[in-house]
PDB file of N, CA and C in Angstrom:
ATOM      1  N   UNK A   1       0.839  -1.178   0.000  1.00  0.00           N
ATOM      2  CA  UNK A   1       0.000   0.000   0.000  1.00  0.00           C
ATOM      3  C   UNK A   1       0.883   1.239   0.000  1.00  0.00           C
ATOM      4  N   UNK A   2       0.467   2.141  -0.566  1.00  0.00           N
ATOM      5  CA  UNK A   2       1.153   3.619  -0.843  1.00  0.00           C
ATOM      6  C   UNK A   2       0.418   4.715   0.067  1.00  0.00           C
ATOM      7  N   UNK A   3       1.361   5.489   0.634  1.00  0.00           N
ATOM      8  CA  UNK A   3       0.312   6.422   1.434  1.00  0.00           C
ATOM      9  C   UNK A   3       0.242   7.499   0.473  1.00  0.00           C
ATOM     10  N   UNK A   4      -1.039   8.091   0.799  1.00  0.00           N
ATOM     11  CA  UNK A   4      -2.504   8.798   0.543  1.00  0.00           C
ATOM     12  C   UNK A   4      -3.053   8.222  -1.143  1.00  0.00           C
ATOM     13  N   UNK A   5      -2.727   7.261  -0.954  1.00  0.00           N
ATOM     14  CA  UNK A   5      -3.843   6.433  -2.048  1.00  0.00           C
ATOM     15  C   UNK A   5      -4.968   6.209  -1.767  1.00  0.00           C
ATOM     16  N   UNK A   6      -6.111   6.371  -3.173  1.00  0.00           N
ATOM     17  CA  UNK A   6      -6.993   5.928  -2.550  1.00  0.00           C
ATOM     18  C   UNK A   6      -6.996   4.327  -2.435  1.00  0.00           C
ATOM     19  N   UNK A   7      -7.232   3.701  -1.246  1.00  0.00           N
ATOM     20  CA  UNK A   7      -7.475   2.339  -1.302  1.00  0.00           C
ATOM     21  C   UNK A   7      -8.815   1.958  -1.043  1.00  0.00           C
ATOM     22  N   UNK A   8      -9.510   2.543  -0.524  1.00  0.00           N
ATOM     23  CA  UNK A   8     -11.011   1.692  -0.170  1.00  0.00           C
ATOM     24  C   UNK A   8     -12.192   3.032  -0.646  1.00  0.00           C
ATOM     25  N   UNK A   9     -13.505   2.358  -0.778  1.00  0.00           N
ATOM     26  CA  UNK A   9     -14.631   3.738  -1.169  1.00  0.00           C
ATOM     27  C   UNK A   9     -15.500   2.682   0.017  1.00  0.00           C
ATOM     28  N   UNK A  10     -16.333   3.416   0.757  1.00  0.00           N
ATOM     29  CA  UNK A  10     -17.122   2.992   2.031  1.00  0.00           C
ATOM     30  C   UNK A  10     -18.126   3.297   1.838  1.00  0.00           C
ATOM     31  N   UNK A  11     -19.412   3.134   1.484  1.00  0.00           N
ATOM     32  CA  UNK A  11     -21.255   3.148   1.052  1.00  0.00           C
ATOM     33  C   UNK A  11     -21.868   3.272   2.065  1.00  0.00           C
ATOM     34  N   UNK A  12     -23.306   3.551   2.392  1.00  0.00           N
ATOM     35  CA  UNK A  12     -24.255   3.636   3.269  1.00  0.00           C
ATOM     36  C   UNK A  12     -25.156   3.191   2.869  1.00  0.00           C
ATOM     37  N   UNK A  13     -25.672   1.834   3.524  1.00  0.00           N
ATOM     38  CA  UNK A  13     -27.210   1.281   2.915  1.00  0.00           C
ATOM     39  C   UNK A  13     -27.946   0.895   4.498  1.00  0.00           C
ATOM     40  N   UNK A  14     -29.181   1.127   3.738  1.00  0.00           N
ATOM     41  CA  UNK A  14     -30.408   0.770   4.678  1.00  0.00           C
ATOM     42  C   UNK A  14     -30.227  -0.601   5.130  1.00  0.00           C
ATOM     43  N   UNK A  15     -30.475  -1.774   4.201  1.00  0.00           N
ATOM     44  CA  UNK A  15     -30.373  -3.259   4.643  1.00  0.00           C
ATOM     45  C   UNK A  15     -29.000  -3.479   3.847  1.00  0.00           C
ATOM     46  N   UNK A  16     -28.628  -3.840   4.862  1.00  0.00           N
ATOM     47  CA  UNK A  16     -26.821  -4.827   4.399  1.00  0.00           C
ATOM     48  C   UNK A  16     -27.340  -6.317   3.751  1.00  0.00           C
ATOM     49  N   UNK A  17     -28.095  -6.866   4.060  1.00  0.00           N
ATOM     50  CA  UNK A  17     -28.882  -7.891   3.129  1.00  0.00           C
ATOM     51  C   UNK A  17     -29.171  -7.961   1.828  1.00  0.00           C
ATOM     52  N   UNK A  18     -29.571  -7.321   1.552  1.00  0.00           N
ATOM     53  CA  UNK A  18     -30.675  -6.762   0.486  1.00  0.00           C
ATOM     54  C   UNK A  18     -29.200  -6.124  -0.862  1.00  0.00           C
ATOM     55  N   UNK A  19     -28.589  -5.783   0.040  1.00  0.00           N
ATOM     56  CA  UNK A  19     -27.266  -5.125  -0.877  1.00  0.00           C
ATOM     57  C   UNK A  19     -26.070  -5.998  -1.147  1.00  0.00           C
ATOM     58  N   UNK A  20     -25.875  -6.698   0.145  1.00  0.00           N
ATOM     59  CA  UNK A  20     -25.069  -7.722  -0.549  1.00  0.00           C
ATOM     60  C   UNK A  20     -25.992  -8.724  -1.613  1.00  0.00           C
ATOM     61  N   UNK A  21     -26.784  -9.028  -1.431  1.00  0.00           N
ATOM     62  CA  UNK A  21     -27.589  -9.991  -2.412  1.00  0.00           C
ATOM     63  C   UNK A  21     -27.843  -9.401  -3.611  1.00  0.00           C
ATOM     64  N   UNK A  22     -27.628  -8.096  -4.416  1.00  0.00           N
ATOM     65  CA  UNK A  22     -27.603  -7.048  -5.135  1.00  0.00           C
ATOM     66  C   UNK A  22     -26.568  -7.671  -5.661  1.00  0.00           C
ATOM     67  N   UNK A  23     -25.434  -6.894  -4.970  1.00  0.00           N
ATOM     68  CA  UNK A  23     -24.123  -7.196  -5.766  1.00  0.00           C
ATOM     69  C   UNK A  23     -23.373  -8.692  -5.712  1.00  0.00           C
ATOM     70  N   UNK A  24     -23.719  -9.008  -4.729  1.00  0.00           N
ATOM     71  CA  UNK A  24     -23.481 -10.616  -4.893  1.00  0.00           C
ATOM     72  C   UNK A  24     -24.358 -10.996  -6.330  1.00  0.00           C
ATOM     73  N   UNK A  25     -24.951 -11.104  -6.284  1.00  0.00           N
ATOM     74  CA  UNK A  25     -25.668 -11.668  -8.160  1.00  0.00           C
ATOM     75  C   UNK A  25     -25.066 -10.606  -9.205  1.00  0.00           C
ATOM     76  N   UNK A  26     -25.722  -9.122  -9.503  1.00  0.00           N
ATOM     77  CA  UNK A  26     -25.095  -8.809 -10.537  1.00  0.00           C
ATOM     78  C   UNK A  26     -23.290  -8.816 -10.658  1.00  0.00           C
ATOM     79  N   UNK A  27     -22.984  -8.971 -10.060  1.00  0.00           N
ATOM     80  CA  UNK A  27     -21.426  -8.592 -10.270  1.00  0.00           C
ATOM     81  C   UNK A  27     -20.403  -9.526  -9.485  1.00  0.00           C
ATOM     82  N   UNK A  28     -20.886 -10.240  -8.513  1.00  0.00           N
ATOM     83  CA  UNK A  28     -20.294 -11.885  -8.533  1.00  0.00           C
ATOM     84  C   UNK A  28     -19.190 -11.029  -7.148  1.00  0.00           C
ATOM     85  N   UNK A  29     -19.277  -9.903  -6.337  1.00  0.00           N
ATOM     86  CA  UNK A  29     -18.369  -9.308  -5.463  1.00  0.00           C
ATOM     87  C   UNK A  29     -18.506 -10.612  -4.341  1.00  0.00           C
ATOM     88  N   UNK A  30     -17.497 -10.476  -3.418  1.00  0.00           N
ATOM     89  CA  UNK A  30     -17.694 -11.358  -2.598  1.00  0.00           C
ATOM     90  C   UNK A  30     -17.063 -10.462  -0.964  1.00  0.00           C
ATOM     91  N   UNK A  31     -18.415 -11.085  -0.165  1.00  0.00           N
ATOM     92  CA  UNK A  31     -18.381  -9.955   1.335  1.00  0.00           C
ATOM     93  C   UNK A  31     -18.198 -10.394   2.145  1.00  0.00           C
ATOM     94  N   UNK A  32     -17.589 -10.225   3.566  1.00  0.00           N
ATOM     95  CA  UNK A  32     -16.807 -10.040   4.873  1.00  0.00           C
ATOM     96  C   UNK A  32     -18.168  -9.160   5.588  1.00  0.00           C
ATOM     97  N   UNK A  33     -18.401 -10.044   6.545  1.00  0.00           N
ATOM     98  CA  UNK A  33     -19.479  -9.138   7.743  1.00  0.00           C
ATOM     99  C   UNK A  33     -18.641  -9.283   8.448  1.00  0.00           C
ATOM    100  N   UNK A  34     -18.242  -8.010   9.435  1.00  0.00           N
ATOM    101  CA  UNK A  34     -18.061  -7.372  10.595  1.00  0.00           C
ATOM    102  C   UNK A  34     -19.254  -6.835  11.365  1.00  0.00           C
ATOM    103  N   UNK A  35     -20.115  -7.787  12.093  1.00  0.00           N
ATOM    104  CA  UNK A  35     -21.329  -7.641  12.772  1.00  0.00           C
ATOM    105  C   UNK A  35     -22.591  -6.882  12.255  1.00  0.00           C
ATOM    106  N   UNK A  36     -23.076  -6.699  12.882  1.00  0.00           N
ATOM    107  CA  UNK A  36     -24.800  -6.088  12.082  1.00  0.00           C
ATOM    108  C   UNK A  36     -24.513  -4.726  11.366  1.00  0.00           C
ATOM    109  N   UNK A  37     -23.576  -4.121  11.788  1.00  0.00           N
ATOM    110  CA  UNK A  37     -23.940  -2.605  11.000  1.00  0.00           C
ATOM    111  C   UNK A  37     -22.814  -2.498  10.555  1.00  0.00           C
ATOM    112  N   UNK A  38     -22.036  -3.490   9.213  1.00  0.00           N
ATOM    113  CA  UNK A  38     -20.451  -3.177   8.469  1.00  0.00           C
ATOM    114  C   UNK A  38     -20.077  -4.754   7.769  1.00  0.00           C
ATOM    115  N   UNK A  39     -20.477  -4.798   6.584  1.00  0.00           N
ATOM    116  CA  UNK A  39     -19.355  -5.462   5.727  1.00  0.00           C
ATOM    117  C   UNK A  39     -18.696  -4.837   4.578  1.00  0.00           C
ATOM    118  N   UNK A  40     -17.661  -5.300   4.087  1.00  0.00           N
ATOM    119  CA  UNK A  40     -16.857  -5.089   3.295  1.00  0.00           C
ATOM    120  C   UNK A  40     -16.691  -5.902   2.403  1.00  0.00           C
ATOM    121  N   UNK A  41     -16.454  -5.269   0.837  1.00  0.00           N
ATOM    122  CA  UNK A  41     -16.581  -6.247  -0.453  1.00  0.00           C
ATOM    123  C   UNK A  41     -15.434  -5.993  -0.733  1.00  0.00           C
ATOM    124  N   UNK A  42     -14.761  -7.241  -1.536  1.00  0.00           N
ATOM    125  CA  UNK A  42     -13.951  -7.359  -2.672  1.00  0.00           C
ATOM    126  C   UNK A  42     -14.088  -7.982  -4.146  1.00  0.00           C
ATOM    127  N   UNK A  43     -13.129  -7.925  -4.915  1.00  0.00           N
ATOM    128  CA  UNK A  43     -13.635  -8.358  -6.133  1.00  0.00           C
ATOM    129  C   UNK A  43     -14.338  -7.667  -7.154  1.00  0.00           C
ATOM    130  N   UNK A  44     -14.274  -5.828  -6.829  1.00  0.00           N
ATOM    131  CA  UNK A  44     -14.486  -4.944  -7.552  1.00  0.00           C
ATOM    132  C   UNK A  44     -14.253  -4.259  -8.489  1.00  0.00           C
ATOM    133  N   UNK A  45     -12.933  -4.551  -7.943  1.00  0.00           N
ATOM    134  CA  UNK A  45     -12.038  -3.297  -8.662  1.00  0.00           C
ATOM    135  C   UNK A  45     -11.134  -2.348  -7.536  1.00  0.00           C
ATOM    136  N   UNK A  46     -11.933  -2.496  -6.759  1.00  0.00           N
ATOM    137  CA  UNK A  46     -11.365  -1.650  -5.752  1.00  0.00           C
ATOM    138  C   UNK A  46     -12.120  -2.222  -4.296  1.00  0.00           C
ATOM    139  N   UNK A  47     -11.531  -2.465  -2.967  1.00  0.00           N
ATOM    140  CA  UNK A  47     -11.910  -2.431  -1.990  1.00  0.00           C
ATOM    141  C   UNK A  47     -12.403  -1.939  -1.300  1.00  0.00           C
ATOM    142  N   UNK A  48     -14.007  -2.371  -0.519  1.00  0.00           N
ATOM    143  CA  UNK A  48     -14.891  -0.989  -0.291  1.00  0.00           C
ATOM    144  C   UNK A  48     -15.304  -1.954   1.085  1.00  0.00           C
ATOM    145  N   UNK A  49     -16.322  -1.255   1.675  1.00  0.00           N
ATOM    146  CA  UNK A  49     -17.425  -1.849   2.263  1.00  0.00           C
ATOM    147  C   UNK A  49     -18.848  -1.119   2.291  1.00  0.00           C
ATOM    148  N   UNK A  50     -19.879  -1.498   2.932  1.00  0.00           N
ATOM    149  CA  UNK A  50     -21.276  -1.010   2.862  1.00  0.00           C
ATOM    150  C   UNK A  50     -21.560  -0.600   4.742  1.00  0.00           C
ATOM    151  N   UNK A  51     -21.550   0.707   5.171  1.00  0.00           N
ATOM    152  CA  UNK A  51     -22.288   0.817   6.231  1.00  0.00           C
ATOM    153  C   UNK A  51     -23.742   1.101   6.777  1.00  0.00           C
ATOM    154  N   UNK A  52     -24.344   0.657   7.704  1.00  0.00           N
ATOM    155  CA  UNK A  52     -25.836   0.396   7.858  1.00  0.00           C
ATOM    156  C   UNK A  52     -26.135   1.590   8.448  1.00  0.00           C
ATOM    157  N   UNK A  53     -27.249   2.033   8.056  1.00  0.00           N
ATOM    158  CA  UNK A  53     -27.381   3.427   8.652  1.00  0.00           C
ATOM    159  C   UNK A  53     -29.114   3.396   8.502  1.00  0.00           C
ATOM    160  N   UNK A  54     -30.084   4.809   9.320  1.00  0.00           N
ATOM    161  CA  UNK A  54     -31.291   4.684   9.057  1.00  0.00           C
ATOM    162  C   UNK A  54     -31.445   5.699   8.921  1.00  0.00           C
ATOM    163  N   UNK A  55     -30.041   7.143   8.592  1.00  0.00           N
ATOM    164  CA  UNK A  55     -30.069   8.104   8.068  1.00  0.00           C
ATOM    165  C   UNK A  55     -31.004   8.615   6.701  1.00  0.00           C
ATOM    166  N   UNK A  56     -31.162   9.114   6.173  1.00  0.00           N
ATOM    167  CA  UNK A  56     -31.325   9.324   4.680  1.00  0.00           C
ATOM    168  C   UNK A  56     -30.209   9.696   4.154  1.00  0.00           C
ATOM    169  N   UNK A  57     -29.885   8.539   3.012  1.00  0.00           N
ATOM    170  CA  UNK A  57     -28.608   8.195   2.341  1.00  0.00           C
ATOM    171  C   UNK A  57     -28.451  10.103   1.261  1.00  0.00           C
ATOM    172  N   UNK A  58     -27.923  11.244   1.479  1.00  0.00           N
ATOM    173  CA  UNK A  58     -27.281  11.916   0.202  1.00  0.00           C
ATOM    174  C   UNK A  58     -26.404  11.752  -0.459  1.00  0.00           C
ATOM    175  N   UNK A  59     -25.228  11.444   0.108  1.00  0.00           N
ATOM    176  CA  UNK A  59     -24.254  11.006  -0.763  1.00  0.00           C
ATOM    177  C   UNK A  59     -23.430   9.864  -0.316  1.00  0.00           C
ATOM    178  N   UNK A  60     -23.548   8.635  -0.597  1.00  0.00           N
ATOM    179  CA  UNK A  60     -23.417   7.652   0.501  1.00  0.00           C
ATOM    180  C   UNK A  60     -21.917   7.137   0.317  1.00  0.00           C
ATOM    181  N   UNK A  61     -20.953   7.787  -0.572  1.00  0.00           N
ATOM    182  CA  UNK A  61     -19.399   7.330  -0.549  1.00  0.00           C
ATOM    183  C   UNK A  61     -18.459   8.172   0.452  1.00  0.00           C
ATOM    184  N   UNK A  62     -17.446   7.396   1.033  1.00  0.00           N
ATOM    185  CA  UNK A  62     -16.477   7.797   1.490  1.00  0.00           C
ATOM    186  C   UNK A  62     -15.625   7.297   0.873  1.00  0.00           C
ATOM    187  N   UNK A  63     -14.306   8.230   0.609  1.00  0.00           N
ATOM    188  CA  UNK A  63     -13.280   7.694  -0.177  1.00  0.00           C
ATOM    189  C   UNK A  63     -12.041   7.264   1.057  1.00  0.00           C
ATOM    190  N   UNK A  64     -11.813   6.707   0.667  1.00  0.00           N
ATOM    191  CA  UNK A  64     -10.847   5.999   2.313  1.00  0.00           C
ATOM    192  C   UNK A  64      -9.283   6.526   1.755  1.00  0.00           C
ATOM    193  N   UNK A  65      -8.731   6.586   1.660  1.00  0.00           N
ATOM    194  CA  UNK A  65      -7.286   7.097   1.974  1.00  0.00           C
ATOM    195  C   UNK A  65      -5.729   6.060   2.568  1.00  0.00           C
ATOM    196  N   UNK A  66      -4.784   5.537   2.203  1.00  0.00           N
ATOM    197  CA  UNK A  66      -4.505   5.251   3.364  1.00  0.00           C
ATOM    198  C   UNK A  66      -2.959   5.674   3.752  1.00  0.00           C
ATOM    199  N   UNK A  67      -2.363   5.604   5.239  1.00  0.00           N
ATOM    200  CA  UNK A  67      -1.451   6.721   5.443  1.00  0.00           C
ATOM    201  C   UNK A  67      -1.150   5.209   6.773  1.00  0.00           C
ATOM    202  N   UNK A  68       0.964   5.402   6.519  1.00  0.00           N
ATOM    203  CA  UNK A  68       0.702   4.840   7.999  1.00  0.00           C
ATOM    204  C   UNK A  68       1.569   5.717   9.128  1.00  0.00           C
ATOM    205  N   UNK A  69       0.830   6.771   9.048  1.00  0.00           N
ATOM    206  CA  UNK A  69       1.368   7.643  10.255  1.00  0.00           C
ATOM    207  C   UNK A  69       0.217   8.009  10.312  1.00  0.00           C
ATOM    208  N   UNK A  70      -0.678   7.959  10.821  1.00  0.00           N
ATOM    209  CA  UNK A  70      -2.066   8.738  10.956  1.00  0.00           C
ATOM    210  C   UNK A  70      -1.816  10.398  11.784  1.00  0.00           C
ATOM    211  N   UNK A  71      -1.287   9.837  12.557  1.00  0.00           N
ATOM    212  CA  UNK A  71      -0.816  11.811  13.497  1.00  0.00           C
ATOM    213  C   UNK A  71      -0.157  12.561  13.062  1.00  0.00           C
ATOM    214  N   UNK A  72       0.819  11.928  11.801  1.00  0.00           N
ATOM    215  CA  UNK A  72       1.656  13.215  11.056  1.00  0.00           C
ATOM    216  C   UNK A  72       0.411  13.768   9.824  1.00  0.00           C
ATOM    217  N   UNK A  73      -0.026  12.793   9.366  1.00  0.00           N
ATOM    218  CA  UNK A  73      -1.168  13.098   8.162  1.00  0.00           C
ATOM    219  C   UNK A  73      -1.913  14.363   8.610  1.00  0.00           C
ATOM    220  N   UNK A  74      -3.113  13.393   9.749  1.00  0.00           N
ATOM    221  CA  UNK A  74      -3.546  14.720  10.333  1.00  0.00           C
ATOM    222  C   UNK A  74      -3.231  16.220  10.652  1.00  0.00           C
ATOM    223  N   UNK A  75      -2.181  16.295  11.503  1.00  0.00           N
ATOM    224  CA  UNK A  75      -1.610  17.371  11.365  1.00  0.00           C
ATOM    225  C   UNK A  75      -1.394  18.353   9.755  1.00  0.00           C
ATOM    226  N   UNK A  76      -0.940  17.623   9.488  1.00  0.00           N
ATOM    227  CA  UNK A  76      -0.642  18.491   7.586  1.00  0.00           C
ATOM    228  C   UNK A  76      -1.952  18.586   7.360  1.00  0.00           C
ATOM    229  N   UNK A  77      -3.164  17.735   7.153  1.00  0.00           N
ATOM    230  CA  UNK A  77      -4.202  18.111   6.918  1.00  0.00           C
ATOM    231  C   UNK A  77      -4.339  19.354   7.734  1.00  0.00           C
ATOM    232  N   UNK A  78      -4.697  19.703   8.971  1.00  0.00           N
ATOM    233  CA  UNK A  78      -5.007  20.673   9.155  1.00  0.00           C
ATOM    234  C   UNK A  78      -4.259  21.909   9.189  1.00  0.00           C
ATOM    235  N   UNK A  79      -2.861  21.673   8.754  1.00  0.00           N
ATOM    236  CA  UNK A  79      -1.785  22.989   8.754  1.00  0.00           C
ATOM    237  C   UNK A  79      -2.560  23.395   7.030  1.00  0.00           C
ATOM    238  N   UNK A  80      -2.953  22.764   6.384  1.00  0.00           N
ATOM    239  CA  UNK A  80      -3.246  22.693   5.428  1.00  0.00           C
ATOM    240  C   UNK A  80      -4.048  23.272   4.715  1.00  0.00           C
ATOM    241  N   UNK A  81      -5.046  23.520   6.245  1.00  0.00           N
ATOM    242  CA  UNK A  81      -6.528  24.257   6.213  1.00  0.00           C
ATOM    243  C   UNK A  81      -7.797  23.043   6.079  1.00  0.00           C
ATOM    244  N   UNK A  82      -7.406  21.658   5.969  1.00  0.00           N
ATOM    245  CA  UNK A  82      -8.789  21.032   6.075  1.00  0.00           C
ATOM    246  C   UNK A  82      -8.906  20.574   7.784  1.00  0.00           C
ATOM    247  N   UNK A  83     -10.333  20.275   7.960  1.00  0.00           N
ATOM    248  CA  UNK A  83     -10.467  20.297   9.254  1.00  0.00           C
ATOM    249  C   UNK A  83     -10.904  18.586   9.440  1.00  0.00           C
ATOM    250  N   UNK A  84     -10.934  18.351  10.744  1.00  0.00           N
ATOM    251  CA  UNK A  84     -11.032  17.067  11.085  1.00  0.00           C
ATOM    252  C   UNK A  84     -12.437  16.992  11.394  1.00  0.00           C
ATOM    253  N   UNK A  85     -12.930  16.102  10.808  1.00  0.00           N
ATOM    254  CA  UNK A  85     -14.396  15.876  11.020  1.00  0.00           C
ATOM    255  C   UNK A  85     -14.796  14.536  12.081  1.00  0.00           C
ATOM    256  N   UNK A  86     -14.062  13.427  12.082  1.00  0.00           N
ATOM    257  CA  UNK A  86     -14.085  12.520  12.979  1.00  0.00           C
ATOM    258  C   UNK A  86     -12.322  12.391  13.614  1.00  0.00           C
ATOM    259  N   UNK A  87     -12.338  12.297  14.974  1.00  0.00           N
ATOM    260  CA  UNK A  87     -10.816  12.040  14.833  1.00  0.00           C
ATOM    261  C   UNK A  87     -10.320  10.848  15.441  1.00  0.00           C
ATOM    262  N   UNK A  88      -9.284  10.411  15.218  1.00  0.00           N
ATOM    263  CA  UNK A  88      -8.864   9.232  15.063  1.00  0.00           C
ATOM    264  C   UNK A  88      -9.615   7.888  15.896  1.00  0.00           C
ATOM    265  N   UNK A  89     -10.038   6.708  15.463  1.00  0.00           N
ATOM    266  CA  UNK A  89     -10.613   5.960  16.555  1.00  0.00           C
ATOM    267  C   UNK A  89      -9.710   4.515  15.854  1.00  0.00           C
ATOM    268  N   UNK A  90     -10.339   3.425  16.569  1.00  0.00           N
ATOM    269  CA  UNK A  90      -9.793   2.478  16.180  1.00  0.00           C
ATOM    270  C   UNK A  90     -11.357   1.533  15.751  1.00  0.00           C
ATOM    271  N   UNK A  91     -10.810   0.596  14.506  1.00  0.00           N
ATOM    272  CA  UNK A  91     -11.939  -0.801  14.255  1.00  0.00           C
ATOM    273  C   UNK A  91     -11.339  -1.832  13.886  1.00  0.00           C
ATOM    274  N   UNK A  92     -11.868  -3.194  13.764  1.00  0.00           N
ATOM    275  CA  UNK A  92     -11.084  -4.001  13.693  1.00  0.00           C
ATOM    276  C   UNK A  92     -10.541  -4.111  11.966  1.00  0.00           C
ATOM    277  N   UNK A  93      -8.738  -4.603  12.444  1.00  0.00           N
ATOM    278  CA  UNK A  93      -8.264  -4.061  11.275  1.00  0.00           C
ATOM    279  C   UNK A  93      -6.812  -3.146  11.544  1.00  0.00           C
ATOM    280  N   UNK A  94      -7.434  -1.912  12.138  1.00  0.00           N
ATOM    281  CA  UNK A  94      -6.706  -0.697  12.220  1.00  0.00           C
ATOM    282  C   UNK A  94      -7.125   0.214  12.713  1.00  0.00           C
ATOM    283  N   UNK A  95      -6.990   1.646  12.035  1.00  0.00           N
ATOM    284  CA  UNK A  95      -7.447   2.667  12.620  1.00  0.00           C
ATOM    285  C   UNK A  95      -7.647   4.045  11.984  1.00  0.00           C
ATOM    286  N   UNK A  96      -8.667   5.050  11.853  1.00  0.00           N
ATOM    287  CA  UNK A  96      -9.125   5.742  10.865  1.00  0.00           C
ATOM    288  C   UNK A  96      -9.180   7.337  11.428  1.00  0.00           C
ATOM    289  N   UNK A  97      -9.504   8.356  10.737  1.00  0.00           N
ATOM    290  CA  UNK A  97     -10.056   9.511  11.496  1.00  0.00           C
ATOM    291  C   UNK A  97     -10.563  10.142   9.517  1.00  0.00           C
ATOM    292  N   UNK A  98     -11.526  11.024  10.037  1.00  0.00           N
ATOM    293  CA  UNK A  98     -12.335  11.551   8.835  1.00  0.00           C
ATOM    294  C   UNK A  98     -11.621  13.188   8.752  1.00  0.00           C
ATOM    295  N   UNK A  99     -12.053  13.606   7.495  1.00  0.00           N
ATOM    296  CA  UNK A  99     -11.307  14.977   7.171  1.00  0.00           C
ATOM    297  C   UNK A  99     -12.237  15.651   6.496  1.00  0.00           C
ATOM    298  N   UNK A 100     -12.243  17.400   6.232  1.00  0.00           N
ATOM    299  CA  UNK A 100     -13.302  17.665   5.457  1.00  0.00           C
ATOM    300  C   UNK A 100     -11.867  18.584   4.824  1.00  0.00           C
ATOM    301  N   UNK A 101     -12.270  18.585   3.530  1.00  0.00           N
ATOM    302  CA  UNK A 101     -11.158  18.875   2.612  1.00  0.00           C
ATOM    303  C   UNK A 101     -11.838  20.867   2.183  1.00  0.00           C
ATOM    304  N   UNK A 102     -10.726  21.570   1.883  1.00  0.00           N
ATOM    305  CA  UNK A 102     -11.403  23.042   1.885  1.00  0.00           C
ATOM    306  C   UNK A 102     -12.693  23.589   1.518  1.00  0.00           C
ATOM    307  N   UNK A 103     -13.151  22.635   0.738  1.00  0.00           N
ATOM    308  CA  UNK A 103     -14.681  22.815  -0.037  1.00  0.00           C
ATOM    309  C   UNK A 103     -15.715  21.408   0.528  1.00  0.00           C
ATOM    310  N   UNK A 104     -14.937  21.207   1.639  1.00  0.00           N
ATOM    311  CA  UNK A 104     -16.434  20.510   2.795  1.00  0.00           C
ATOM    312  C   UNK A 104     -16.392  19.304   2.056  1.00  0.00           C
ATOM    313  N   UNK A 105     -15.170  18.715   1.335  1.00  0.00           N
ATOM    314  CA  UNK A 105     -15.871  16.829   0.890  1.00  0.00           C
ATOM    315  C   UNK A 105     -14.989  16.409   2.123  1.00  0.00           C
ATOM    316  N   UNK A 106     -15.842  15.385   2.334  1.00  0.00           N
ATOM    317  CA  UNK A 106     -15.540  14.458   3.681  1.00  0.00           C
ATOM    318  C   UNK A 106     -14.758  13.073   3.188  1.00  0.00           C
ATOM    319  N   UNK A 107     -13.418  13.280   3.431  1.00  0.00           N
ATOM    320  CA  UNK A 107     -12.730  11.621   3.211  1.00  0.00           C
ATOM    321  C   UNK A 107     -12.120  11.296   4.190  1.00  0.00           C
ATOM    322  N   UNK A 108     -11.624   9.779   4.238  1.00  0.00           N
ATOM    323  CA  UNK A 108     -11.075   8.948   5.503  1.00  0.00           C
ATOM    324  C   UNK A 108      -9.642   8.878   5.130  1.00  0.00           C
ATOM    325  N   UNK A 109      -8.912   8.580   6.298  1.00  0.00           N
ATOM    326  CA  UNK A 109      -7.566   8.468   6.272  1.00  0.00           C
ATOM    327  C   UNK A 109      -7.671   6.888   6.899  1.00  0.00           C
ATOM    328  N   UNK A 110      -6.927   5.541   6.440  1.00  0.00           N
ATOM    329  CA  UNK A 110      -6.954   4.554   7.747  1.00  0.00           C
ATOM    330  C   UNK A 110      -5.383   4.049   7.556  1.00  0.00           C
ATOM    331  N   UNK A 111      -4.750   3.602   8.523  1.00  0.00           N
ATOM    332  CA  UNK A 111      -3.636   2.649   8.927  1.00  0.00           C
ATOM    333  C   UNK A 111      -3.931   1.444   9.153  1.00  0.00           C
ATOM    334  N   UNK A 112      -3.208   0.630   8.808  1.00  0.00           N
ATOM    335  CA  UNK A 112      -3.275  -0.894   9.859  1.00  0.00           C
ATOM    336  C   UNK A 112      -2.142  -0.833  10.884  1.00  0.00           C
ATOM    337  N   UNK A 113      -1.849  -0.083  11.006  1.00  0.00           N
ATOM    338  CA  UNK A 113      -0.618   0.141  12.385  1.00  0.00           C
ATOM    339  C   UNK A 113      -1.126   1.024  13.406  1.00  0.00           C
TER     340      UNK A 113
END
């Protein structure tokens, strides 16, 4: 992995069921559940997952990022002028924090370290 590539795009769906069974048939992806509200597909093209939400979906991608210094990243992000919108937590895997870039798009940064 290369840092600040994009490596993963992250979705928001109502039923995680209903969506893997979607793309499981048209497009043959194959998914990883991480408990009721998070799996993750491969076999795309690119590595993603689907999160469960009961929001109303507007724009349901996150572009994931990945960096393995997460505290130097951050920092430059915000010397940078973008601001931190979630900050750093951990899930299984690794560990992430969200950014809003000068014109308010929201992307993820994650490590596995």
């Amino acid at each position: 992995m290369k840092n600040t590539h994009i490596n993963y795009v992250e979705f928001k769906a109502h039923d995680l069921e209903k969506t893997k069974n979607f793309y499981t048939q048209l497009f043959g992806w194959k998914f990883t559940d991480y408990g009721p509200a998070y799996m993750s597909f491969e076999e795309s093209g690119l590595a993603g997952g689907f999160e469960k939400t009961e929001a109303a979906i507007m724009n349901g991608a996150l572009v994931v990022l990945y960096h393995n210094d997460l505290e130097k990243l951050k920092g430059e992000i915000e010397n940078a002028g973008g601001r931190i919108a979630k900050d750093i937590f951990s899930f299984p895997g690794g560990r992430r924090f969200h950014y809003l870039d000068p014109s308010g798009n929201e992307l993820a940064v994650w490590s596995d370290t």
